[in-house]
Protein backbone atom coordinates (compact mmCIF):
# COMPACT_ATOMS: atom_id res chain seq x y z
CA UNK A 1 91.20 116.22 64.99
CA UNK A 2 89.73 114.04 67.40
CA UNK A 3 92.07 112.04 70.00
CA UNK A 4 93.31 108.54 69.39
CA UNK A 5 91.89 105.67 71.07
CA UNK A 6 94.15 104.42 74.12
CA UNK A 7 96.24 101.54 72.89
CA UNK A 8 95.60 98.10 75.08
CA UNK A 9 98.77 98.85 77.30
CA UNK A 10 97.42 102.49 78.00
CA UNK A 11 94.19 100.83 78.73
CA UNK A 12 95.56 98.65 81.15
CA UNK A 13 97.80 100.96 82.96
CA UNK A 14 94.36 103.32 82.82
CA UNK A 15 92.60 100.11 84.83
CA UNK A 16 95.29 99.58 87.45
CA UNK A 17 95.06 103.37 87.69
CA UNK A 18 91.84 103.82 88.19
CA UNK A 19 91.97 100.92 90.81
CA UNK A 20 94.84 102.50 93.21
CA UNK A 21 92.36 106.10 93.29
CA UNK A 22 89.55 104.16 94.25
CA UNK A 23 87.27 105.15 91.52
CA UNK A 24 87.05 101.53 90.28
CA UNK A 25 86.44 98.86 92.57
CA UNK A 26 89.40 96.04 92.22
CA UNK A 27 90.82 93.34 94.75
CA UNK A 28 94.33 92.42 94.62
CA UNK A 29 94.94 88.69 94.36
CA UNK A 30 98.07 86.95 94.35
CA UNK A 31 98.81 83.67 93.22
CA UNK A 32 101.50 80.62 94.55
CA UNK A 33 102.76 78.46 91.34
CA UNK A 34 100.84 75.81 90.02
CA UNK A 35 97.58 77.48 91.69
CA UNK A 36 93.96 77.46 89.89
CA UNK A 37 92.93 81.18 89.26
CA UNK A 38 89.56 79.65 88.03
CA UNK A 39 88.66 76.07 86.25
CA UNK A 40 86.90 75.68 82.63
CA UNK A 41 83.47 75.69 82.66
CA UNK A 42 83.28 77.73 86.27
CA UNK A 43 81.13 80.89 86.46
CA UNK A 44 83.10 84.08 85.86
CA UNK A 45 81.89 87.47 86.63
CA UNK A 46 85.72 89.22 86.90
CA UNK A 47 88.19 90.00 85.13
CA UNK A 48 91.72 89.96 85.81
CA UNK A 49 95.01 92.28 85.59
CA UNK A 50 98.47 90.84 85.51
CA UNK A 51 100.61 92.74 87.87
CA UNK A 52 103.12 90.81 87.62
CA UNK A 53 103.46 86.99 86.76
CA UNK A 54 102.95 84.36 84.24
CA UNK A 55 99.95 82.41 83.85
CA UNK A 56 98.78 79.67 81.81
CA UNK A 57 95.56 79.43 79.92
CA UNK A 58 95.03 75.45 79.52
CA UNK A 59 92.08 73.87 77.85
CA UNK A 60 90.17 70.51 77.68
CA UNK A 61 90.86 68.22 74.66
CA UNK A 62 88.08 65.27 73.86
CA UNK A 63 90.67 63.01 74.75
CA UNK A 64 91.17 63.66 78.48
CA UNK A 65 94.48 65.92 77.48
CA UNK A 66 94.95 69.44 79.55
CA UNK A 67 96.82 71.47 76.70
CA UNK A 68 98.41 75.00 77.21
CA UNK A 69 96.81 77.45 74.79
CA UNK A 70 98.75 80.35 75.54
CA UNK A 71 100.67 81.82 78.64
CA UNK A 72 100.24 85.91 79.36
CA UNK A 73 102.33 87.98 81.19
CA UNK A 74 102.62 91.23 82.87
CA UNK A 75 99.72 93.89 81.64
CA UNK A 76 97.73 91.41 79.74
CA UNK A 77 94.00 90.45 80.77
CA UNK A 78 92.03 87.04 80.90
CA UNK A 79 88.85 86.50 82.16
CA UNK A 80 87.05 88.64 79.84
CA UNK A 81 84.72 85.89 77.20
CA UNK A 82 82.89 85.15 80.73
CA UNK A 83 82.32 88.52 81.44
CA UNK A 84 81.34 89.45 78.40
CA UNK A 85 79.47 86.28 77.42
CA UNK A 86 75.67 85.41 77.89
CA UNK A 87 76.01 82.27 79.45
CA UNK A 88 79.40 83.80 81.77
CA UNK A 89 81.06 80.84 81.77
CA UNK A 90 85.20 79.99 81.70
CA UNK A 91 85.84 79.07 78.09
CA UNK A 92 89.38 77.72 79.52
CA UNK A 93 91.24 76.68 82.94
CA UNK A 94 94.06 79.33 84.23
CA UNK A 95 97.26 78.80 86.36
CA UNK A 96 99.84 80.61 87.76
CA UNK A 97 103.19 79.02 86.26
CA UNK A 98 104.87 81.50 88.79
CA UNK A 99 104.08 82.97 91.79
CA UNK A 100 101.95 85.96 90.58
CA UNK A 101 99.58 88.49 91.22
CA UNK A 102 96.46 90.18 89.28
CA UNK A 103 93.81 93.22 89.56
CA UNK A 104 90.46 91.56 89.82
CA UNK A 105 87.77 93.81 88.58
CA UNK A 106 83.84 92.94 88.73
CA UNK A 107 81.66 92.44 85.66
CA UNK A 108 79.01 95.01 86.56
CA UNK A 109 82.08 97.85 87.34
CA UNK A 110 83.80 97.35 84.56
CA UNK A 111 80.46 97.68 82.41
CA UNK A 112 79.28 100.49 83.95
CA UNK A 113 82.93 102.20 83.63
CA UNK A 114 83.14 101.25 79.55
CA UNK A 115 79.54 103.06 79.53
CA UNK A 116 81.22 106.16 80.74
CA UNK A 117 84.22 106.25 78.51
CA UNK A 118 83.09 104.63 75.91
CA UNK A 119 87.23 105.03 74.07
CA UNK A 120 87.99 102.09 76.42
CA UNK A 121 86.23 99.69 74.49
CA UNK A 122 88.09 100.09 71.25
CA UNK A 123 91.22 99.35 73.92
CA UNK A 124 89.66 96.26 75.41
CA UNK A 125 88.70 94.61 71.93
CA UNK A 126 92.03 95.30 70.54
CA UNK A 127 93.42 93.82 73.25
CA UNK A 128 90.89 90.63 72.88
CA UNK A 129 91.73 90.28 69.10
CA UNK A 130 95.36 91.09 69.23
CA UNK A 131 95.47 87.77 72.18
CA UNK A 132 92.93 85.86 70.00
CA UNK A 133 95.23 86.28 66.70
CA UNK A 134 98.17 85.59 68.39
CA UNK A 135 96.82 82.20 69.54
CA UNK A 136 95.18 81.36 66.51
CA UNK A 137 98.57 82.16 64.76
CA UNK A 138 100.78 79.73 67.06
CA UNK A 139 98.16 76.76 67.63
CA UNK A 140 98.37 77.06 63.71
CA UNK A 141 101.89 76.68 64.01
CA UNK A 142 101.66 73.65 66.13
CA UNK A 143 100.07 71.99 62.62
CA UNK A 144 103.24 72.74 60.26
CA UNK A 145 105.94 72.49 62.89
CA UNK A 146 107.90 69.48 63.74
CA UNK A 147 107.52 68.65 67.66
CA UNK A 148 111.25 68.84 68.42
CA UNK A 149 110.72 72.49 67.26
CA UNK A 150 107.87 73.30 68.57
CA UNK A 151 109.35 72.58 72.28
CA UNK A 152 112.14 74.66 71.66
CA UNK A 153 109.71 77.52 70.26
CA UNK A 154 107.40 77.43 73.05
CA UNK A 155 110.50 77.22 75.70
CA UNK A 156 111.53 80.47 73.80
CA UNK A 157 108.70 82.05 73.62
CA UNK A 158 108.18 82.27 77.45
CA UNK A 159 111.44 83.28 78.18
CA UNK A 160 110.73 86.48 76.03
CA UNK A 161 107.87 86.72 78.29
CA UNK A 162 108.91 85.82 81.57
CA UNK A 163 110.40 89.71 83.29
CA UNK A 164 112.28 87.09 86.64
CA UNK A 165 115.22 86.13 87.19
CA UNK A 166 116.42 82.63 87.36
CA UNK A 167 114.93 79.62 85.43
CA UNK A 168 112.21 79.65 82.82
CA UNK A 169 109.41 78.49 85.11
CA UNK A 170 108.27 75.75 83.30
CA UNK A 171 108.00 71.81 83.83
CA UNK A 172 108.84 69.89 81.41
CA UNK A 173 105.43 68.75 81.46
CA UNK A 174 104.26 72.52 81.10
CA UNK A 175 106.69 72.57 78.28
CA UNK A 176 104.82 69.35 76.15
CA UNK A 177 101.79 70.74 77.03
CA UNK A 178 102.28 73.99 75.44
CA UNK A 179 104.03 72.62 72.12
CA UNK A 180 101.47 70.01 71.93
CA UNK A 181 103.44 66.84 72.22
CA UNK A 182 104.60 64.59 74.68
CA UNK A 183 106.59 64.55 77.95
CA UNK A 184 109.12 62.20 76.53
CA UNK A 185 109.80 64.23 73.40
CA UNK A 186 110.32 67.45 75.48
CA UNK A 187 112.77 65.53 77.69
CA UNK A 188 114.64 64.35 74.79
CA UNK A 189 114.90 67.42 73.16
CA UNK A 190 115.66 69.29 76.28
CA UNK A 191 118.18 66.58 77.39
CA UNK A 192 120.17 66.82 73.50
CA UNK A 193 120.35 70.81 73.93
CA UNK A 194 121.51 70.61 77.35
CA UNK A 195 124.34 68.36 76.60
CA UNK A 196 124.88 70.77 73.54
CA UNK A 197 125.55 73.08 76.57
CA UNK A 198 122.61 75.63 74.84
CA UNK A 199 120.63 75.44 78.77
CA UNK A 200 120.66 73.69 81.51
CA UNK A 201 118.02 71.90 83.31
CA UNK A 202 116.82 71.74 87.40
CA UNK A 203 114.12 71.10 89.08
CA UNK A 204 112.95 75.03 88.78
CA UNK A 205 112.49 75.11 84.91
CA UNK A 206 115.11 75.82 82.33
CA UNK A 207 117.83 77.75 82.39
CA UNK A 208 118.87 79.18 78.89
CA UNK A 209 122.49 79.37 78.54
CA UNK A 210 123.63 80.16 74.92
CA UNK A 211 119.78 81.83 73.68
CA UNK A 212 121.26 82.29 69.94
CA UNK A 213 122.37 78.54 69.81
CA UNK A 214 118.98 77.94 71.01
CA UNK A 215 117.08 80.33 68.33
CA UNK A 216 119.17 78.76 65.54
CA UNK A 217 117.96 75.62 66.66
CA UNK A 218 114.89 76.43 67.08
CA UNK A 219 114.78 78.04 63.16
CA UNK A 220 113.80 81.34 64.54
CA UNK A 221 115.15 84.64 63.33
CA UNK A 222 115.98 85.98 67.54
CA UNK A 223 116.64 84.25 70.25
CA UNK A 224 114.37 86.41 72.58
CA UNK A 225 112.24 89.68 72.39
């Protein structure tokens, strides 16, 4: 029998591996919160690691509006349509929601490395298709779900994220952005489970305080991951 392919974790852990012997070429780049890892539309030729960190991935809408897409976490990738795209240009905008830090690899290394192990790539498209799928899945969400929900979702699903300590590092701007409504309907929402003592808000980002409340709420079947 012939050996598995590595799943997208192993693949990822393989990376940052590879990086710390030296046998792949990688700079380390860290990342304050609210900073601009790369705008939509720039030139990419890297990819990038999450070490640790969250970070946004925000896109353009044909009304002016900057709308969160998705936010990734430790030992996920972005980057990668650019690199792996003829034109090599950002198909999105990406922030650090918290102060962060990634594994920057170069185009033509990480080519030349999938060319040598050519089990990687089954890795890296999993990886792309698993993030694609899960995006497609909650920006289809955002169609069939009520906005007070869909703050409460989206505030839940970075906490199950977020590996910190301390508030959910989100704005309440952040926070409308990502469940596709406005910045006075996350503050109401936020302000009605707050004084339903469910979390507690500061200038930080949320703090959740009772996470079942806040799933049953929410109509989710767990409060976290």
């Amino acid at each position: 029998m012939g050996m598995s392919s590595p799943t997208a974790g192993e693949l990822f852990a393989h990376l940052i591996e590879l990086t710390r012997l030296g046998s792949l070429r990688a700079r380390s780049r860290t990342f304050a919160r609210g900073e601009v890892v790369f705008h939509e539309g720039d030139m990419g030729d890297t990819i990038h690691l999450i070490e640790r960190g969250l970070f946004a991935v925000r896109t353009s809408t044909t009304a002016g509006r900057s709308l969160i897409i998705n936010v990734l976490a430790t030992g996920d990738v972005f980057g990668e349509f650019a690199v792996f795209t003829a034109e090599g240009r950002r198909t999105s905008s990406v922030t650090s929601l918290a102060g962060g830090a990634t594994i920057a690899i170069e185009r033509d290394d990480l080519r030349a490395l999938l060319h040598d192990s050519p089990d990687l790539v089954d890795a890296l498209l999993s990886a792309v298709v698993t993030k694609a799928e899960n995006t497609r899945v909650r920006l289809v969400e955002l169609l069939a779900v009520p906005a007070d929900l869909r703050v409460l979702r989206a505030l839940l699903f970075v906490a199950a994220l977020d590996d910190g300590e301390g508030p959910v590092p989100l704005t309440q701007l952040d926070l409308a952005s990502l469940a596709a409504t406005t910045r006075p309907t996350a503050n109401k929402v936020l302000r009605g489970e707050e004084e339903r003592g469910a979390l507690r808000l500061s200038r930080g980002g949320v703090t959740i305080l009772d996470p079942v409340r806040l799933a049953h709420r929410a109509r989710v079947d767990r409060p976290l991951r």
